[in-house]
C-alpha atoms as a PDB file:
ATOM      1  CA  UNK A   1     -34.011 202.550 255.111  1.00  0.00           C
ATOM      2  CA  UNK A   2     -35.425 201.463 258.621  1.00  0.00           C
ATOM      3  CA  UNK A   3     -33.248 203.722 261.475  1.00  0.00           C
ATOM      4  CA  UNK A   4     -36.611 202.236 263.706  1.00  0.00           C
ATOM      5  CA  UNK A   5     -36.700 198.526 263.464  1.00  0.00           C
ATOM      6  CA  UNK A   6     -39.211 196.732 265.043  1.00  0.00           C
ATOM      7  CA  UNK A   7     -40.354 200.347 267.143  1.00  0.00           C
ATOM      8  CA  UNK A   8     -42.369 200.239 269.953  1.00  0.00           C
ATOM      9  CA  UNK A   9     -42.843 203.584 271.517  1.00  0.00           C
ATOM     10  CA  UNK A  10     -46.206 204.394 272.845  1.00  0.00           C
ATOM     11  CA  UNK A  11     -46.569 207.554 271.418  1.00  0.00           C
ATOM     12  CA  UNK A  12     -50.788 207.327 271.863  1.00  0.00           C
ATOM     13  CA  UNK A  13     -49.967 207.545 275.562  1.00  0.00           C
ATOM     14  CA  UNK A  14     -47.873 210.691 275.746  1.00  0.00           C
ATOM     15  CA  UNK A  15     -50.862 212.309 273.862  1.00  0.00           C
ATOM     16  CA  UNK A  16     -51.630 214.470 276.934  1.00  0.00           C
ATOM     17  CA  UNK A  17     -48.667 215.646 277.607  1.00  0.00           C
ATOM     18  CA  UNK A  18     -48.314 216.391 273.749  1.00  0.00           C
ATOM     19  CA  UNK A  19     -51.349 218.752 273.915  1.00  0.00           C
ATOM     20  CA  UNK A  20     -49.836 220.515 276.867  1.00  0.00           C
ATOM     21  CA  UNK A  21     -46.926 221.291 275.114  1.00  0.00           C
ATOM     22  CA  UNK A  22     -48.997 222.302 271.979  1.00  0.00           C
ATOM     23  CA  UNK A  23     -51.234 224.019 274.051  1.00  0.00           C
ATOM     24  CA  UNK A  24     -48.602 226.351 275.782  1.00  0.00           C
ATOM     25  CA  UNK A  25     -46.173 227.040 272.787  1.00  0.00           C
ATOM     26  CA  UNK A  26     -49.606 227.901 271.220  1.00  0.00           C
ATOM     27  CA  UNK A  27     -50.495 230.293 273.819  1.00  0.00           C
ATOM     28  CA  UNK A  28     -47.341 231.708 274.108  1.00  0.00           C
ATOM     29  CA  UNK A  29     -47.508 233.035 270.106  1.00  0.00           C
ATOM     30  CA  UNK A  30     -51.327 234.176 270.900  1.00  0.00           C
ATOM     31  CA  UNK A  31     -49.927 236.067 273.825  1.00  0.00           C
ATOM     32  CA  UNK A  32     -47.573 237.857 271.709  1.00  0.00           C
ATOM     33  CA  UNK A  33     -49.360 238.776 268.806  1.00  0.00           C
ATOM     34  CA  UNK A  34     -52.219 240.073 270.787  1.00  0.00           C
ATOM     35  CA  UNK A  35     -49.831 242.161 272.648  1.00  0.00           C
ATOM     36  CA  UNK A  36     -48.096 243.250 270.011  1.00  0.00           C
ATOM     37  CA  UNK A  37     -51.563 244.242 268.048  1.00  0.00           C
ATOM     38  CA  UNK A  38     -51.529 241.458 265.671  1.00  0.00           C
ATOM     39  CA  UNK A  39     -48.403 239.895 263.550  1.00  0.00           C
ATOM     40  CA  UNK A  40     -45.298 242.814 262.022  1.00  0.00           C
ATOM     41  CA  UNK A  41     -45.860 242.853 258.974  1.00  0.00           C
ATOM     42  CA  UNK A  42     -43.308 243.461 256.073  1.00  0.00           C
ATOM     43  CA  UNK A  43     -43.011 245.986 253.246  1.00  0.00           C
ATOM     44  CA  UNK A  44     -45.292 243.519 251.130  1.00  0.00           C
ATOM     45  CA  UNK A  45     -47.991 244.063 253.427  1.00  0.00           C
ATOM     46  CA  UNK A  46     -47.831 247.892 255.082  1.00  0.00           C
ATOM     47  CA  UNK A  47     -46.498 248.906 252.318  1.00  0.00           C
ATOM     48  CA  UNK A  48     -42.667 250.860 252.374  1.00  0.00           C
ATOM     49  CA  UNK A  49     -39.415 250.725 251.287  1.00  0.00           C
ATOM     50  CA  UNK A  50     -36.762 248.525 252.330  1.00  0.00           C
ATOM     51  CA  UNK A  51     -33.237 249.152 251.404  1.00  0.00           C
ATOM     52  CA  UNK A  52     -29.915 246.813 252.222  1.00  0.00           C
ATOM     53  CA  UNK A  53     -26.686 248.207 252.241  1.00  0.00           C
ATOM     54  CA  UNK A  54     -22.761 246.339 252.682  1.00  0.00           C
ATOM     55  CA  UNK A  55     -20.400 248.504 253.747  1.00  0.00           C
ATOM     56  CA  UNK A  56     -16.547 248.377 253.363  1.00  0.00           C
ATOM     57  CA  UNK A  57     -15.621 248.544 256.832  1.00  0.00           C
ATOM     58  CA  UNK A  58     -17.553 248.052 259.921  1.00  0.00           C
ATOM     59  CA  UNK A  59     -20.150 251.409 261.028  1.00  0.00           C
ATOM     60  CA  UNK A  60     -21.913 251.939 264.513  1.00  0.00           C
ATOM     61  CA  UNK A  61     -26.030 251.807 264.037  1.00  0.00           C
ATOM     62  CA  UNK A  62     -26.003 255.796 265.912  1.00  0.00           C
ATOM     63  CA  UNK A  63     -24.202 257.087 263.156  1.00  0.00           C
ATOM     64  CA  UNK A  64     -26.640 255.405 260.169  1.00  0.00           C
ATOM     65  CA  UNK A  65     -29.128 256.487 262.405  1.00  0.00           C
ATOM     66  CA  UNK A  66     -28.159 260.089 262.166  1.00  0.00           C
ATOM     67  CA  UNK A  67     -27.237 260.388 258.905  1.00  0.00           C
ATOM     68  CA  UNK A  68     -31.240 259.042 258.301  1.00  0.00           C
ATOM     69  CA  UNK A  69     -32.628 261.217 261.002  1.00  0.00           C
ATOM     70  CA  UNK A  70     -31.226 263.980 257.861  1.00  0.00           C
ATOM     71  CA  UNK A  71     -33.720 262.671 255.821  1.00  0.00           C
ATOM     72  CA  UNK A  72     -36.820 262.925 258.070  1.00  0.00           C
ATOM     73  CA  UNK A  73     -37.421 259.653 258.794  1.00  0.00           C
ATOM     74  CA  UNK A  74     -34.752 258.567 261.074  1.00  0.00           C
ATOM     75  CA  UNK A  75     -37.996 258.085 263.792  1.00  0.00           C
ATOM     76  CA  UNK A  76     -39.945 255.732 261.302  1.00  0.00           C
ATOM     77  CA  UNK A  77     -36.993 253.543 259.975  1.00  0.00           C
ATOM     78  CA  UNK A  78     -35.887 250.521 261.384  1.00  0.00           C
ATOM     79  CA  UNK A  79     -32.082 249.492 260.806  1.00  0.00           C
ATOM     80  CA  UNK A  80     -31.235 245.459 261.252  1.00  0.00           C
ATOM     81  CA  UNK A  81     -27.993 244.638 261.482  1.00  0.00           C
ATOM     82  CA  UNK A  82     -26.031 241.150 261.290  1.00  0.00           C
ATOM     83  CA  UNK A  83     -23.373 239.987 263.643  1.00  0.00           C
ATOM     84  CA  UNK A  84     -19.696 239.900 261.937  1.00  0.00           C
ATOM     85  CA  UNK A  85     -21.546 241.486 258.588  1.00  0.00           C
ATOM     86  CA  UNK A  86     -20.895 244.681 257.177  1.00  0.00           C
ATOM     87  CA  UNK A  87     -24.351 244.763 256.425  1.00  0.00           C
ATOM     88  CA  UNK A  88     -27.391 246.333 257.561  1.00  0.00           C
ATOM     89  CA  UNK A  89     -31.191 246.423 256.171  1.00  0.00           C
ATOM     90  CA  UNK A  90     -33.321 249.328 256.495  1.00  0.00           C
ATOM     91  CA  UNK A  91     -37.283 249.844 256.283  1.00  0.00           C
ATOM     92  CA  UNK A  92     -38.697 253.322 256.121  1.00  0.00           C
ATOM     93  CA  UNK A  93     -42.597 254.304 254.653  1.00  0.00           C
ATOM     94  CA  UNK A  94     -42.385 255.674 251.457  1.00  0.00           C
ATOM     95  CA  UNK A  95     -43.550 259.228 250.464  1.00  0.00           C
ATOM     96  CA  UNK A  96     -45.338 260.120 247.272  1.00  0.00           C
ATOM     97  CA  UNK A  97     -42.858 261.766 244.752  1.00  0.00           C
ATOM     98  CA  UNK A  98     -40.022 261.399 246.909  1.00  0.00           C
ATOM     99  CA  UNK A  99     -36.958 258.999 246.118  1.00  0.00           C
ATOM    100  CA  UNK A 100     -36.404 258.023 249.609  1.00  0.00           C
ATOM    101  CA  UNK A 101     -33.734 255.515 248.124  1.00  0.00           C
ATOM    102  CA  UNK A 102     -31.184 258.214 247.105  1.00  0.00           C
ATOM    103  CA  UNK A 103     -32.134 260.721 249.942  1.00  0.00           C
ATOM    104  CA  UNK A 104     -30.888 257.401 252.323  1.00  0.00           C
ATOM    105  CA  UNK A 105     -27.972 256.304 250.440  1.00  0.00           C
ATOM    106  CA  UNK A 106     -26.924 260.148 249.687  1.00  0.00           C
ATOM    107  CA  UNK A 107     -27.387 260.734 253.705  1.00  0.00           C
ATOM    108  CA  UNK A 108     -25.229 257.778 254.728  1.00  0.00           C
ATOM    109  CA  UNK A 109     -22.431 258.526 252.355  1.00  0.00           C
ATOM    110  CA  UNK A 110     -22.213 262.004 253.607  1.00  0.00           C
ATOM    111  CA  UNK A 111     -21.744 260.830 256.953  1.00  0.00           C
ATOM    112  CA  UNK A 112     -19.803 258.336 256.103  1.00  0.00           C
ATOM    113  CA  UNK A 113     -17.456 259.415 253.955  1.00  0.00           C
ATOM    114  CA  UNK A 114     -14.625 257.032 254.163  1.00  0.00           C
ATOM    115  CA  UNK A 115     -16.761 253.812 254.307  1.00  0.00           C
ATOM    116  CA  UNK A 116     -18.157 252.795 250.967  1.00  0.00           C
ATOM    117  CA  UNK A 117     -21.182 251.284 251.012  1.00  0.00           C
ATOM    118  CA  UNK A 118     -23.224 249.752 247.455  1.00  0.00           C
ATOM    119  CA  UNK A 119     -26.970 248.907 247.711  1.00  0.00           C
ATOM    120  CA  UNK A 120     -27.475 245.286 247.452  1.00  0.00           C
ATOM    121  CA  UNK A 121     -31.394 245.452 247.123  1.00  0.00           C
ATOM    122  CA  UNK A 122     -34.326 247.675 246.800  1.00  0.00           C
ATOM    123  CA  UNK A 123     -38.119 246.853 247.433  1.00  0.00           C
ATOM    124  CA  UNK A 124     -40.872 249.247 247.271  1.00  0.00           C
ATOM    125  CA  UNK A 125     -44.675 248.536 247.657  1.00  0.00           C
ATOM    126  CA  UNK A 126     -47.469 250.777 248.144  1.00  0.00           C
ATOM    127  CA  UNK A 127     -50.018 250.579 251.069  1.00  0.00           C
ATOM    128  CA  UNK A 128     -53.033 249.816 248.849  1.00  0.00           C
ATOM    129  CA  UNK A 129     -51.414 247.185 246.860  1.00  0.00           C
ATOM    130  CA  UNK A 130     -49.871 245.972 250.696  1.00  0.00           C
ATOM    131  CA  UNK A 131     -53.600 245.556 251.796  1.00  0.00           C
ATOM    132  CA  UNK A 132     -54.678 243.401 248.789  1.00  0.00           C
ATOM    133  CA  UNK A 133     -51.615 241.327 249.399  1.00  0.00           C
ATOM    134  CA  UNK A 134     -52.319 240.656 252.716  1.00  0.00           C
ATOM    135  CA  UNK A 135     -56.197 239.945 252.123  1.00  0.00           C
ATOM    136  CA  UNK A 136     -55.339 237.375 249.278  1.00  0.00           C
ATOM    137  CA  UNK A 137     -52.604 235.658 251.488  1.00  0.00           C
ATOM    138  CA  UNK A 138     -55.357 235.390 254.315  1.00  0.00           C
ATOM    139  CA  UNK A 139     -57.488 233.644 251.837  1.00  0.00           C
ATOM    140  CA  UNK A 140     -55.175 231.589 250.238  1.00  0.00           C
ATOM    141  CA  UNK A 141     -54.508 229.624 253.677  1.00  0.00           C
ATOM    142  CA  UNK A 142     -58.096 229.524 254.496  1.00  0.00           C
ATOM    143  CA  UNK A 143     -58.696 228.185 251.288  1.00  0.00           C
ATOM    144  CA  UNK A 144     -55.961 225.628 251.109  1.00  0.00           C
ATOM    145  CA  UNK A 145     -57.028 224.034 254.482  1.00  0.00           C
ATOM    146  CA  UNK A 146     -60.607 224.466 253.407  1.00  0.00           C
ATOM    147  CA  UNK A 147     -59.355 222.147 250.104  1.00  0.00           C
ATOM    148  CA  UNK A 148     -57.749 219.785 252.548  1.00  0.00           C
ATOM    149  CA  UNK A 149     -60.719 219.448 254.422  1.00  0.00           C
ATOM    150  CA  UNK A 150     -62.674 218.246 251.457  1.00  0.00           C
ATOM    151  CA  UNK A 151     -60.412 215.846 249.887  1.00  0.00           C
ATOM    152  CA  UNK A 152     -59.700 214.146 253.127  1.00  0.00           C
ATOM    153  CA  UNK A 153     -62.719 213.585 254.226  1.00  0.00           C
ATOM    154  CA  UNK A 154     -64.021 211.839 250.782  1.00  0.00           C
ATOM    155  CA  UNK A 155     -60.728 210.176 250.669  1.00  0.00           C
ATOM    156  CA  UNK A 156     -60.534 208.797 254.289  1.00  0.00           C
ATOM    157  CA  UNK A 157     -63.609 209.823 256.533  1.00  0.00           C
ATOM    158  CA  UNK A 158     -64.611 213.194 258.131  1.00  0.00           C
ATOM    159  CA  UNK A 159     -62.923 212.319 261.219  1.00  0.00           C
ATOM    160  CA  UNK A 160     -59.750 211.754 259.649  1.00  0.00           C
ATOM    161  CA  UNK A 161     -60.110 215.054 257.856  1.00  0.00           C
ATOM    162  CA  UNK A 162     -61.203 216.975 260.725  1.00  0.00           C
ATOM    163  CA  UNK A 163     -57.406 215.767 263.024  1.00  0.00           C
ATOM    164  CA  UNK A 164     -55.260 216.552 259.536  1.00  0.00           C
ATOM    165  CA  UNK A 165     -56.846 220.120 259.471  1.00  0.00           C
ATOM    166  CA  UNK A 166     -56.731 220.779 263.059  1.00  0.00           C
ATOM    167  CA  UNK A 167     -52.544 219.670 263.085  1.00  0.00           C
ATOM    168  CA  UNK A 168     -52.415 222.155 260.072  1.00  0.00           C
ATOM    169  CA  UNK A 169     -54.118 224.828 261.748  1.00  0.00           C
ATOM    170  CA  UNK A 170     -51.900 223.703 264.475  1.00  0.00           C
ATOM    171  CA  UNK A 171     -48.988 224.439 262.739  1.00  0.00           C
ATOM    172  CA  UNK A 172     -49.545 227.838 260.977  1.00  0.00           C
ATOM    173  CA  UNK A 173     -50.782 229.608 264.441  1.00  0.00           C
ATOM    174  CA  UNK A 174     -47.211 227.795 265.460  1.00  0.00           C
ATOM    175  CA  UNK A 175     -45.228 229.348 262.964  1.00  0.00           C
ATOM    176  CA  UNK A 176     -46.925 232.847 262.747  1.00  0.00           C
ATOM    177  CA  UNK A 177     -46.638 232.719 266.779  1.00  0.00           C
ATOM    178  CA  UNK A 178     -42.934 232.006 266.696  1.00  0.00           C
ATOM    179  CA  UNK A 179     -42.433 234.988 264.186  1.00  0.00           C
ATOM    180  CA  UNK A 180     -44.028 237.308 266.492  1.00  0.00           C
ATOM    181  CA  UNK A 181     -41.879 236.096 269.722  1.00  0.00           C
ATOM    182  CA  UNK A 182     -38.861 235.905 268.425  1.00  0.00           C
ATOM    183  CA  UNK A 183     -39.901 240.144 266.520  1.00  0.00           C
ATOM    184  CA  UNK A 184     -39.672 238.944 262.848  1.00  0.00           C
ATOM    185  CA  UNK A 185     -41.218 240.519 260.155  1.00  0.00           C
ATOM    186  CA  UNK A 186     -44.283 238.377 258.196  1.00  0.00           C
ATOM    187  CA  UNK A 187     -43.612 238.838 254.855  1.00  0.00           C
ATOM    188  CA  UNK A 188     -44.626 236.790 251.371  1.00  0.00           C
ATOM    189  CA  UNK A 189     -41.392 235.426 251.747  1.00  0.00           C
ATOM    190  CA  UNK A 190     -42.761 233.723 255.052  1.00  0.00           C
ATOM    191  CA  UNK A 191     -46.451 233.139 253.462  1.00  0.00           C
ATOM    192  CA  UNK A 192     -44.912 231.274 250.669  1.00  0.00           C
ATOM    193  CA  UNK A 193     -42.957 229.013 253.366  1.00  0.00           C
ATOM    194  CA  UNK A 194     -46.528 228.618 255.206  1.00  0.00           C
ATOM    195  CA  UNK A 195     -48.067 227.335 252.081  1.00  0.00           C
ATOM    196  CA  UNK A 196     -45.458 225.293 251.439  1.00  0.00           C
ATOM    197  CA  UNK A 197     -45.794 223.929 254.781  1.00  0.00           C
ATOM    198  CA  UNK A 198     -49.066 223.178 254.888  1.00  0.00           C
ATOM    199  CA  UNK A 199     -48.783 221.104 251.277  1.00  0.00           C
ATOM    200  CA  UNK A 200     -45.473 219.103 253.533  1.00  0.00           C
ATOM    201  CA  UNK A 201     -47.875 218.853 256.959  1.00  0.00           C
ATOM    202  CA  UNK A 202     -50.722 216.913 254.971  1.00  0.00           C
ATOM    203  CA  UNK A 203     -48.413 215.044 252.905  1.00  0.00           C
ATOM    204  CA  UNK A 204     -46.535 213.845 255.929  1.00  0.00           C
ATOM    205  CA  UNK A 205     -49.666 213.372 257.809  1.00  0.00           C
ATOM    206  CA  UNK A 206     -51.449 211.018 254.486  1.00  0.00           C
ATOM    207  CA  UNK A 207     -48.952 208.795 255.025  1.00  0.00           C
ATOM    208  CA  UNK A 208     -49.636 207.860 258.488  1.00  0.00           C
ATOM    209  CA  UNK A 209     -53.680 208.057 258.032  1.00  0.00           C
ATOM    210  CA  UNK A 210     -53.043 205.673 255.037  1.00  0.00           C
ATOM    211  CA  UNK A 211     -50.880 203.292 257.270  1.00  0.00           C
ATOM    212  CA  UNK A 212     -53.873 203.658 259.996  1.00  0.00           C
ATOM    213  CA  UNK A 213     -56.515 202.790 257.486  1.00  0.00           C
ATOM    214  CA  UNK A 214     -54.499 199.626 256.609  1.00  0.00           C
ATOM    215  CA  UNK A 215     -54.127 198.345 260.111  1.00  0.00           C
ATOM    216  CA  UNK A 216     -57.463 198.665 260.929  1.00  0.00           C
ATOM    217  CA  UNK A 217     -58.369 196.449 258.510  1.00  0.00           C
ATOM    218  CA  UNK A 218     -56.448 193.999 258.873  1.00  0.00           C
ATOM    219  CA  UNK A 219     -55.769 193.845 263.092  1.00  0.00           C
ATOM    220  CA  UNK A 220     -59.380 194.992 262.973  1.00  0.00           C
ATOM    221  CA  UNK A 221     -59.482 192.510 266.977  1.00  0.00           C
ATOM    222  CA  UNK A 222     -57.245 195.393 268.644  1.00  0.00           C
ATOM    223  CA  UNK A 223     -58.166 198.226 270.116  1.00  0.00           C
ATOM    224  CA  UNK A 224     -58.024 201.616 268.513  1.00  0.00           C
ATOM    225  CA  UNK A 225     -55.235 202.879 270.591  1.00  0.00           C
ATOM    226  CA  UNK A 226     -52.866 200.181 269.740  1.00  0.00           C
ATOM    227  CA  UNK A 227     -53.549 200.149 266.062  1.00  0.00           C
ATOM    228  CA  UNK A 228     -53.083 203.732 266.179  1.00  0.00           C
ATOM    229  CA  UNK A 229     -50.045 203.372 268.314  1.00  0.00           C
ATOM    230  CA  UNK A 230     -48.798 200.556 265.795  1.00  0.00           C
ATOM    231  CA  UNK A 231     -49.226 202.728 262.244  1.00  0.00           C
ATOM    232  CA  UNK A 232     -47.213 205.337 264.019  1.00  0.00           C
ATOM    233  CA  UNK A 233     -44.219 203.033 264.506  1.00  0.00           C
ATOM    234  CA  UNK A 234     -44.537 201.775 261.343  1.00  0.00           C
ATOM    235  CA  UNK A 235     -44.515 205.085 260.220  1.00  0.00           C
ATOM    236  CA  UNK A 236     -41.645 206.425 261.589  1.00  0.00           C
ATOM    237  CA  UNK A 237     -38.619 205.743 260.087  1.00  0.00           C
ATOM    238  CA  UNK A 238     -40.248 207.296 256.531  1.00  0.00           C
ATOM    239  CA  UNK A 239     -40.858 210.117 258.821  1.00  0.00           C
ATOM    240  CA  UNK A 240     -37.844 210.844 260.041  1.00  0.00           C
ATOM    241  CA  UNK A 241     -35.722 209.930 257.226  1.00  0.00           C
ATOM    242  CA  UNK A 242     -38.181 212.606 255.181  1.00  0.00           C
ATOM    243  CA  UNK A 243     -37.935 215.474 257.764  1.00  0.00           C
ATOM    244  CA  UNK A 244     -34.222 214.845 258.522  1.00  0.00           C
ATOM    245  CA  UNK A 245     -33.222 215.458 254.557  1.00  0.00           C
ATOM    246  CA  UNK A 246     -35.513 218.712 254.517  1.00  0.00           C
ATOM    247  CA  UNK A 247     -34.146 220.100 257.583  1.00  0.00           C
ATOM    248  CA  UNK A 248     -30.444 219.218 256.773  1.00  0.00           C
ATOM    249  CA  UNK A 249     -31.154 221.445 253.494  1.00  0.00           C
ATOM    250  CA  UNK A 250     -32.968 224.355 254.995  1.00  0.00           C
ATOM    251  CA  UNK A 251     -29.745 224.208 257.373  1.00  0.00           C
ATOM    252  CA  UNK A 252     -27.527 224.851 254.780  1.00  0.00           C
ATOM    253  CA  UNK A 253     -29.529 227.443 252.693  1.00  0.00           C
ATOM    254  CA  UNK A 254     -30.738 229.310 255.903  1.00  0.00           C
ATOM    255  CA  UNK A 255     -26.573 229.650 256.549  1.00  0.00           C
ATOM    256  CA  UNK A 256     -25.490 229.929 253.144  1.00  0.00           C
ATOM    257  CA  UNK A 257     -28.701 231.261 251.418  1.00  0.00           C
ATOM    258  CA  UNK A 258     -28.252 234.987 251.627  1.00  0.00           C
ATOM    259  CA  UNK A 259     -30.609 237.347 252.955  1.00  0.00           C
ATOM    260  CA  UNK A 260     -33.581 237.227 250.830  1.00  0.00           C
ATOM    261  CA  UNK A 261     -33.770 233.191 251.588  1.00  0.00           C
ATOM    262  CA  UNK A 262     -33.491 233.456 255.306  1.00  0.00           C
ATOM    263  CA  UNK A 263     -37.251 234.401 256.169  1.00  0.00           C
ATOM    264  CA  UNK A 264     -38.390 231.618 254.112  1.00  0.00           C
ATOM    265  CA  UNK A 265     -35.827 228.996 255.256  1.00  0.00           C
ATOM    266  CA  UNK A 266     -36.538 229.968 258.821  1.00  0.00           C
ATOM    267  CA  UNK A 267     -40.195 229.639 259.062  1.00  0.00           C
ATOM    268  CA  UNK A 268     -39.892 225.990 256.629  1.00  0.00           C
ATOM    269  CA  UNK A 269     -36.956 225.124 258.902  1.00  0.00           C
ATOM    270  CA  UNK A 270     -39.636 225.642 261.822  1.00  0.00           C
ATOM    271  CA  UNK A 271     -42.205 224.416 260.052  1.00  0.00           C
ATOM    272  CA  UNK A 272     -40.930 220.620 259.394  1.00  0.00           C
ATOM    273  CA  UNK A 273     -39.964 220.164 262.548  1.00  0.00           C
ATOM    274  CA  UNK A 274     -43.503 221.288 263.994  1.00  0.00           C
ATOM    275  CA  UNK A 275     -45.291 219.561 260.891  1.00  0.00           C
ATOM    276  CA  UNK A 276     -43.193 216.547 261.928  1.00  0.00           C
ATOM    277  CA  UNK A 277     -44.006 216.907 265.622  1.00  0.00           C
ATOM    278  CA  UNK A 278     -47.620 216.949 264.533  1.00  0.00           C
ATOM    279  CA  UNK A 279     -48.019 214.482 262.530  1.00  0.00           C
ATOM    280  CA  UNK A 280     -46.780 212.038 265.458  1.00  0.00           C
ATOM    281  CA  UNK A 281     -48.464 213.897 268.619  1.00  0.00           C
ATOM    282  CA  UNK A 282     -51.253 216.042 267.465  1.00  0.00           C
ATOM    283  CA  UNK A 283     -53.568 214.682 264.107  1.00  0.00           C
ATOM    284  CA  UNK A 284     -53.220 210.725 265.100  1.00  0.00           C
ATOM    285  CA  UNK A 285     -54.073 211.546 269.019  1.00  0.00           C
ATOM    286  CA  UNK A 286     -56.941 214.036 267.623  1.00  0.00           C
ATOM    287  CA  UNK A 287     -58.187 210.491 266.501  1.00  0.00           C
ATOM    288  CA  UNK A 288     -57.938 208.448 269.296  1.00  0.00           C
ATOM    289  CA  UNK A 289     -59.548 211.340 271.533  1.00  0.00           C
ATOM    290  CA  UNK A 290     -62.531 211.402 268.795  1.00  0.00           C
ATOM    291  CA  UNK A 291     -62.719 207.422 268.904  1.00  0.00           C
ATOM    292  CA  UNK A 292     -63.095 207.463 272.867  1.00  0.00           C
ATOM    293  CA  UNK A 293     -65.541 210.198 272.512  1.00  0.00           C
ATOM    294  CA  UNK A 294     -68.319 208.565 269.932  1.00  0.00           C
ATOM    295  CA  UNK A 295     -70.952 206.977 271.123  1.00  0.00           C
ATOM    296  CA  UNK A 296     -70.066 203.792 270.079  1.00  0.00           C
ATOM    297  CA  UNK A 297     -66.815 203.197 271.625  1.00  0.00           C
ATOM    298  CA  UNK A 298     -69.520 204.513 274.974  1.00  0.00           C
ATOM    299  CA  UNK A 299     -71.973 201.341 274.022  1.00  0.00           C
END
């Protein structure tokens, strides 16, 4: 299916620009996190109890907050609440040999008599096993885009491995910046959609390093910028087609997927249109900035 017949858009020369953009949505996230003191992390990783609750009839967040504030930790719960939902989530730390679950549900009820609320879910994790989780999910990344450093440069050359990396690491700090400026929670929920879009990133990237490889064999005469320029065109309709099918799916299960998808869809939903983006204006320009640089494109 070609939507891009025959394209001709010099994407090589909006490279700059690209890396502007890049560069402040980039620093933006940094920003963020640093003033926040690093990413908010979930249950899975602090360790806590999260509890979500639908209610009959609509309730006003001061009165769930009171009826917690019973309990002792109205102060170090957080309530989230959903426009037009009867529904509400709510995080609190978790005491040893305390069932914080039934002290919150038995607290809202009282207060609440006449709206009936059921518990839809329960999590519970404890801060030691939150701290492993986080460690392993820090390595796992590292060693993912470690593994894609390896195969691509014996598969292509170092150079090309080096630009599909750096648009990976491009997109994670994207996607864990976002996260933190728009206050949501990392969880392994989110991690899981980070891995998964890393395996997408280099997949979608291959494909236009192959295409590269190809054309500079065989219009070998040209210059570097215009072959690059070239595979990208040739590129794009596969790229588009593939990213428009993923994102019209994360659309739908992000709206219809319930609350325990909506973390995950959100950061993929994010994350293929940024892996997308990257694949275009970051790893192919990382090349053509690299070729300009060597000395023997100086000689």
């Amino acid at each position: 299916m070609q939507f891009f017949k025959d394209a001709n858009y010099n994407f090589v020369g909006f490279r700059r620009k690209a890396f502007l953009i890049s560069a402040v949505f980039i620093l933006a996230g940094v920003i963020s996190l640093v003033a926040k003191g690093g990413p908010s992390l979930g249950i899975d990783f602090k360790g806590g109890i999260l509890v979500s609750l639908r209610f009959e009839k609509p309730f006003a967040v001061d009165d769930i907050r009171a009826a917690l504030g019973k309990t002792g930790i109205g102060s170090k719960s957080e309530i989230q609440t959903f426009a037009n939902r009867n529904e509400l989530i709510i995080r609190a730390p978790a005491a040893e040999g305390q069932d914080i679950t039934g002290s919150i549900t038995r607290s809202i009820r009282e207060a609440l008599p006449d709206n009936r609320c059921e518990v839809l879910r329960e999590e519970m994790v404890g801060p030691k096993i939150g701290r492993e989780l986080g460690r392993k999910a820090i390595w796992a990344t590292i060693f993912s885009l470690g593994a894609m450093l390896v195969y691509i440069g014996w598969r292509f050359e170092f150079r090309f491995a080096v630009a599909a990396v750096a648009s990976l690491f491009h997109n994670v700090i994207a996607v864990v910046g976002l996260f933190s400026l728009v206050n949501k929670e990392i969880s392994l929920a989110v991690i899981a959609a980070i891995l998964t879009l890393v395996g997408y990133s280099i997949n979608d990237t291959i494909v236009v390093f192959d295409r590269i490889r190809e054309d500079l064999r065989k219009y070998h005469r040209e210059g570097f910028e215009i072959i690059i320029n070239r595979s990208i065109n040739e590129t794009l309709s596969r790229t588009v087609v593939t990213g428009g099918t993923v994102i019209v799916v994360l659309i739908f299960l992000y709206l219809m997927g319930g609350e325990v998808l909506r973390d995950f869809t959100f950061g993929m939903l994010f994350g293929v249109l940024i892996g997308t983006y990257s694949s275009i204006f970051v790893a192919s320009p990382i090349l053509v900035e690299w070729h300009r640089k060597s000395p023997m494109h100086r000689k």
